[in-house]
Each structure stands twice: as structure tokens, then as C-alpha cells.
Protein backbone atom coordinates (compact mmCIF):
# COMPACT_ATOMS: atom_id res chain seq x y z
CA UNK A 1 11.96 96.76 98.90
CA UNK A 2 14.68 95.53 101.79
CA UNK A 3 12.94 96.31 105.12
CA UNK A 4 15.45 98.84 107.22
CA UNK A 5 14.93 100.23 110.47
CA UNK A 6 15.09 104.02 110.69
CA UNK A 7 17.90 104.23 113.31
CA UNK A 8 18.86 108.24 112.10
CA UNK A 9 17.36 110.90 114.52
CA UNK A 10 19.00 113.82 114.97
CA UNK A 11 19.03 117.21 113.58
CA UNK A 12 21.42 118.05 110.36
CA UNK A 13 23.88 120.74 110.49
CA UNK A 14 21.60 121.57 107.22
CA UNK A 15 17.98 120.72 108.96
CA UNK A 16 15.42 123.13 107.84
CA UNK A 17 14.86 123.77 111.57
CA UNK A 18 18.03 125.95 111.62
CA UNK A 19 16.34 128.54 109.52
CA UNK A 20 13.94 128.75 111.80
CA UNK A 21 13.44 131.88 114.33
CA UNK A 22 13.50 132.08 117.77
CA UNK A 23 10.49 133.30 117.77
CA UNK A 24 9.55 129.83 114.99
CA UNK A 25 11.60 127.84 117.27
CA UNK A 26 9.24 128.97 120.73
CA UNK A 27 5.90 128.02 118.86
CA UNK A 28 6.85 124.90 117.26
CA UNK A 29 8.37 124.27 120.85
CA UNK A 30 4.68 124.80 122.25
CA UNK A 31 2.75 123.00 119.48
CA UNK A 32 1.57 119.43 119.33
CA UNK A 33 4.80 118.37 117.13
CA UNK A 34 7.15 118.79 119.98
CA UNK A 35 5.36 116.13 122.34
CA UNK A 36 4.26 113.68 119.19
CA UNK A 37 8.30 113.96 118.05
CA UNK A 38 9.83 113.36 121.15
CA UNK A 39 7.13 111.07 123.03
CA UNK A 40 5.39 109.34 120.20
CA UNK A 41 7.46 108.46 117.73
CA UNK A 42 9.74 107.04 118.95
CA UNK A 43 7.92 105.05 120.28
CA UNK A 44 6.60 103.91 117.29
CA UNK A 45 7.58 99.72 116.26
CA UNK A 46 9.09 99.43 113.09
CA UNK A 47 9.71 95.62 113.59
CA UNK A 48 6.45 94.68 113.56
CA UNK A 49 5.92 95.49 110.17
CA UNK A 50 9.44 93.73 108.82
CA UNK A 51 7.31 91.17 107.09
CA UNK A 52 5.68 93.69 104.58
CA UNK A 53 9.48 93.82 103.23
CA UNK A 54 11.04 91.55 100.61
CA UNK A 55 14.23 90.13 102.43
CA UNK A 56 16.00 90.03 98.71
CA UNK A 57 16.01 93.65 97.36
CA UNK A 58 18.41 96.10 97.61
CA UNK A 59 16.36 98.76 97.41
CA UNK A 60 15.31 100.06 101.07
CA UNK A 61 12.29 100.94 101.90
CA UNK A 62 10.75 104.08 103.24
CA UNK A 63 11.19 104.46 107.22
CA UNK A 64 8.39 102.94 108.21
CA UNK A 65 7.84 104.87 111.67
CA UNK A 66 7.46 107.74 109.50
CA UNK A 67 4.85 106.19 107.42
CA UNK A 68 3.14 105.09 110.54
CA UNK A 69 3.30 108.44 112.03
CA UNK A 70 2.43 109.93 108.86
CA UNK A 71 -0.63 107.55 109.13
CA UNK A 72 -1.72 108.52 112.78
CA UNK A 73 -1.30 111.86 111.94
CA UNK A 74 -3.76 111.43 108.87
CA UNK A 75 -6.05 109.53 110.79
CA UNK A 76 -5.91 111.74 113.91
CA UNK A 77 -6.58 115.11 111.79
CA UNK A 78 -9.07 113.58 109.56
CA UNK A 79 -6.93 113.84 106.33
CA UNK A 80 -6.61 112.54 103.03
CA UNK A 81 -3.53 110.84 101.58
CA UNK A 82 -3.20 113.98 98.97
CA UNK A 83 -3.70 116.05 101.86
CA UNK A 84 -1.19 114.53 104.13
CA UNK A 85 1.30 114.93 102.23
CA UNK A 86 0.90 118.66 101.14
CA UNK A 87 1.22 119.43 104.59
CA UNK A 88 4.13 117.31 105.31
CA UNK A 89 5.99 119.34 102.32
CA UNK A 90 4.86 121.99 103.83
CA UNK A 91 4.51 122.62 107.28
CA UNK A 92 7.14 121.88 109.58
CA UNK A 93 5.52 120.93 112.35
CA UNK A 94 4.38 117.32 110.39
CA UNK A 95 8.20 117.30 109.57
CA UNK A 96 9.07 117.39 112.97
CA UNK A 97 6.83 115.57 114.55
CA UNK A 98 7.89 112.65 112.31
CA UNK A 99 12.03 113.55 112.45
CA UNK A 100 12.29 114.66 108.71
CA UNK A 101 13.30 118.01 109.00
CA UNK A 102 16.84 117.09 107.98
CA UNK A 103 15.19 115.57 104.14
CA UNK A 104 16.01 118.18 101.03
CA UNK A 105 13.00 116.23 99.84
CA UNK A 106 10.21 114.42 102.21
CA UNK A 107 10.06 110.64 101.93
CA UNK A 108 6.40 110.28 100.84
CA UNK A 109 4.11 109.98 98.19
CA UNK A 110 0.59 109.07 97.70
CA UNK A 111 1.57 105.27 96.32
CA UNK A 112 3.97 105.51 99.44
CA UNK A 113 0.68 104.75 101.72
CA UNK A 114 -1.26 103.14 99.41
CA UNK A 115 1.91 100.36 98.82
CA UNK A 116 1.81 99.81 102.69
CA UNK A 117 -1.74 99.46 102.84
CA UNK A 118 -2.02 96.62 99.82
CA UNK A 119 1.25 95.17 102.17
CA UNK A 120 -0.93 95.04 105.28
CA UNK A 121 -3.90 93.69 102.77
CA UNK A 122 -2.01 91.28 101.76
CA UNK A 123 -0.48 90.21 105.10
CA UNK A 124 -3.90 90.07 106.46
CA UNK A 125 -4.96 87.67 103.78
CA UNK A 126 -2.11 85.80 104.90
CA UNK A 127 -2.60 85.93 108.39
CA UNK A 128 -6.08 86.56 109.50
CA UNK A 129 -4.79 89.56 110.99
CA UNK A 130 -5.24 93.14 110.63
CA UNK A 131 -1.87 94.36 112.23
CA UNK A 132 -2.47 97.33 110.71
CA UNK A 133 -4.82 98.51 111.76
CA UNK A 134 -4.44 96.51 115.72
CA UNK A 135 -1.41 98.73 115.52
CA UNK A 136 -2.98 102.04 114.44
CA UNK A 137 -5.67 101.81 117.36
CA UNK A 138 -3.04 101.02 119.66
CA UNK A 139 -1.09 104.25 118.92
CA UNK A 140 -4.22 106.88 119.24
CA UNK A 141 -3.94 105.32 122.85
CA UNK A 142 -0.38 106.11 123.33
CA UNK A 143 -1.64 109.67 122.12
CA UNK A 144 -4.18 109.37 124.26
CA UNK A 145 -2.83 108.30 127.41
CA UNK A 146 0.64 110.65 127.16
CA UNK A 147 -1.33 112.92 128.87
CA UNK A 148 0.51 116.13 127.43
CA UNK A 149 -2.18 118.91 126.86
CA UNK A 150 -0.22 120.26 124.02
CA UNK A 151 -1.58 116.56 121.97
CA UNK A 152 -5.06 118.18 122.72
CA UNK A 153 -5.67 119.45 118.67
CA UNK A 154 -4.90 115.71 117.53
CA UNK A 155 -7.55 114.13 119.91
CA UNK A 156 -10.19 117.14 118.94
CA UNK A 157 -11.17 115.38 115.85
CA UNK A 158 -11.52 111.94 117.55
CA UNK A 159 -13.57 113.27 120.33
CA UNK A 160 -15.86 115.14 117.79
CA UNK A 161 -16.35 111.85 116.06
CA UNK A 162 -17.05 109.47 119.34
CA UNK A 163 -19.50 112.30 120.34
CA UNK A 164 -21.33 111.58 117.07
CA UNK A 165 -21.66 108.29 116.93
């Protein structure tokens, strides 16, 4: 797969989100998807990752800020791969959160995280370096430090977990 920045980020004239309510609309507006969508991801650095990608196929590859975010979001909510994506299908917050209201059909599958993982595997073999998971770390502290209360149910899990250990 050709490595290809996800530069597309607005809402579709055909975006689920225009089914939607108003009254959809006001709660997804006060949820945790509205600050992760607009403050976190973007935020989130595709480039770093270029290397995973073959510079030779044609084929691109699957955004990789939303497999990132998809990532966070698993590790942040203390999900499974299987899991993750049943509620990406599913719930449109997730599809928000990580710009993919606009997809007929949502970019992941369970070989779509495990691929990136044997990528970063491999590239730490490579390296000596874990950028994977240097990166992941580094985003629970841009969660952490946005400071918006709404981000307070995806820190919940992580604070239950320090507490423990």
C-alpha cells in the first residue's frame, strides 16, 4: 500500500450526520466526539508513520489518522479490535470523532489494525524504536491536557487503571 495523507474533512452533502435530528445533532454536539473530532484529530501526524507504506503501490492505504484515532479510542475505552470496530459501524459518535461520517462503508477491519501493528513491529525491528507506541502515549496527553470536560468518559478508564496499579 502507497502511503496518502488524509487531506478530506468535511461533511458530504450525503454524510450520515444529515439524517440526524436536532435533537441527535444537540447530544452528539455535547458528547466527547465533538471535542476529540475537532481538537484531537486533527491533530493527529500522519507523516510520521509514511515509512510503514510501500512507496511503489498503487493501492492507497487506509487514512492513517483514522487508524490512529481508531487506536486511541480503543485504547482509551478499553476495547478490543472486534469491538472497535462494531462500534465504529455503529455509533456515530466513533464516526465523528474520527471524520468518517461521510463513508457508505467505514474504512476498517480487524486485519486493518493488526497490518499496522506488524508495520510498527517491523519498523521497530528496524529501528530500535517503538514509534508506535511513543506516539500513542503522546496522544492520551493531548487528550489529557485539552482540558475539555466533555473528554472526561475517555480518561475514566485510564484513571480507573492508574488508581489500580
Amino acid at each position: 500500500m502507497a502511503f496518502v495523507e488524509n487531506t478530506y474533512q468535511q461533511l458530504s452533502l450525503v454524510d450520515s450526520m444529515n439524517r440526524l435530528s436536532e435533537r441527535e445533532r444537540k447530544l452528539l454536539e455535547r458528547s466527547w466526539a465533538k471535542p476529540f473530532g475537532d481538537q484531537i484529530f486533527p491533530r493527529i501526524d500522519e507523516k510520521r508513520f509514511a515509512d510503514f507504506y510501500s512507496t511503489k503501490s498503487p493501492r492507497p492505504n487506509t487514512p492513517v489518522n483514522i487508524v490512529l484515532g481508531g487506536m486511541l479510542l480503543e485504547e482509551l475505552l478499553d476495547l478490543t479490535d472486534e469491538e472497535i470496530i462494531e462500534t465504529l459501524n455503529f455509533d456515530v459518535r466513533f464516526q465523528y470523532a474520527l471524520h468518517t461520517t461521510a463513508y457508505d462503508i467505514q474504512p476498517f477491519s480487524t486485519n486493518t489494525f493488526r497490518r499496522f501493528r506488524i508495520r510498527n513491529d517491523a519498523n521497530t525491528r528496524k529501528t530500535g524504536t517503538d514509534i508506535l507506541g511513543e506516539y500513542m502515549q503522546e496522544m492520551i496527553r493531548m487528550v489529557e491536557d485539552c482540558g475539555d470536560p466533555r473528554l472526561n468518559p475517555l480518561l475514566r478508564r485510564k484513571r480507573e487503571k492508574a488508581k489500580q496499579i
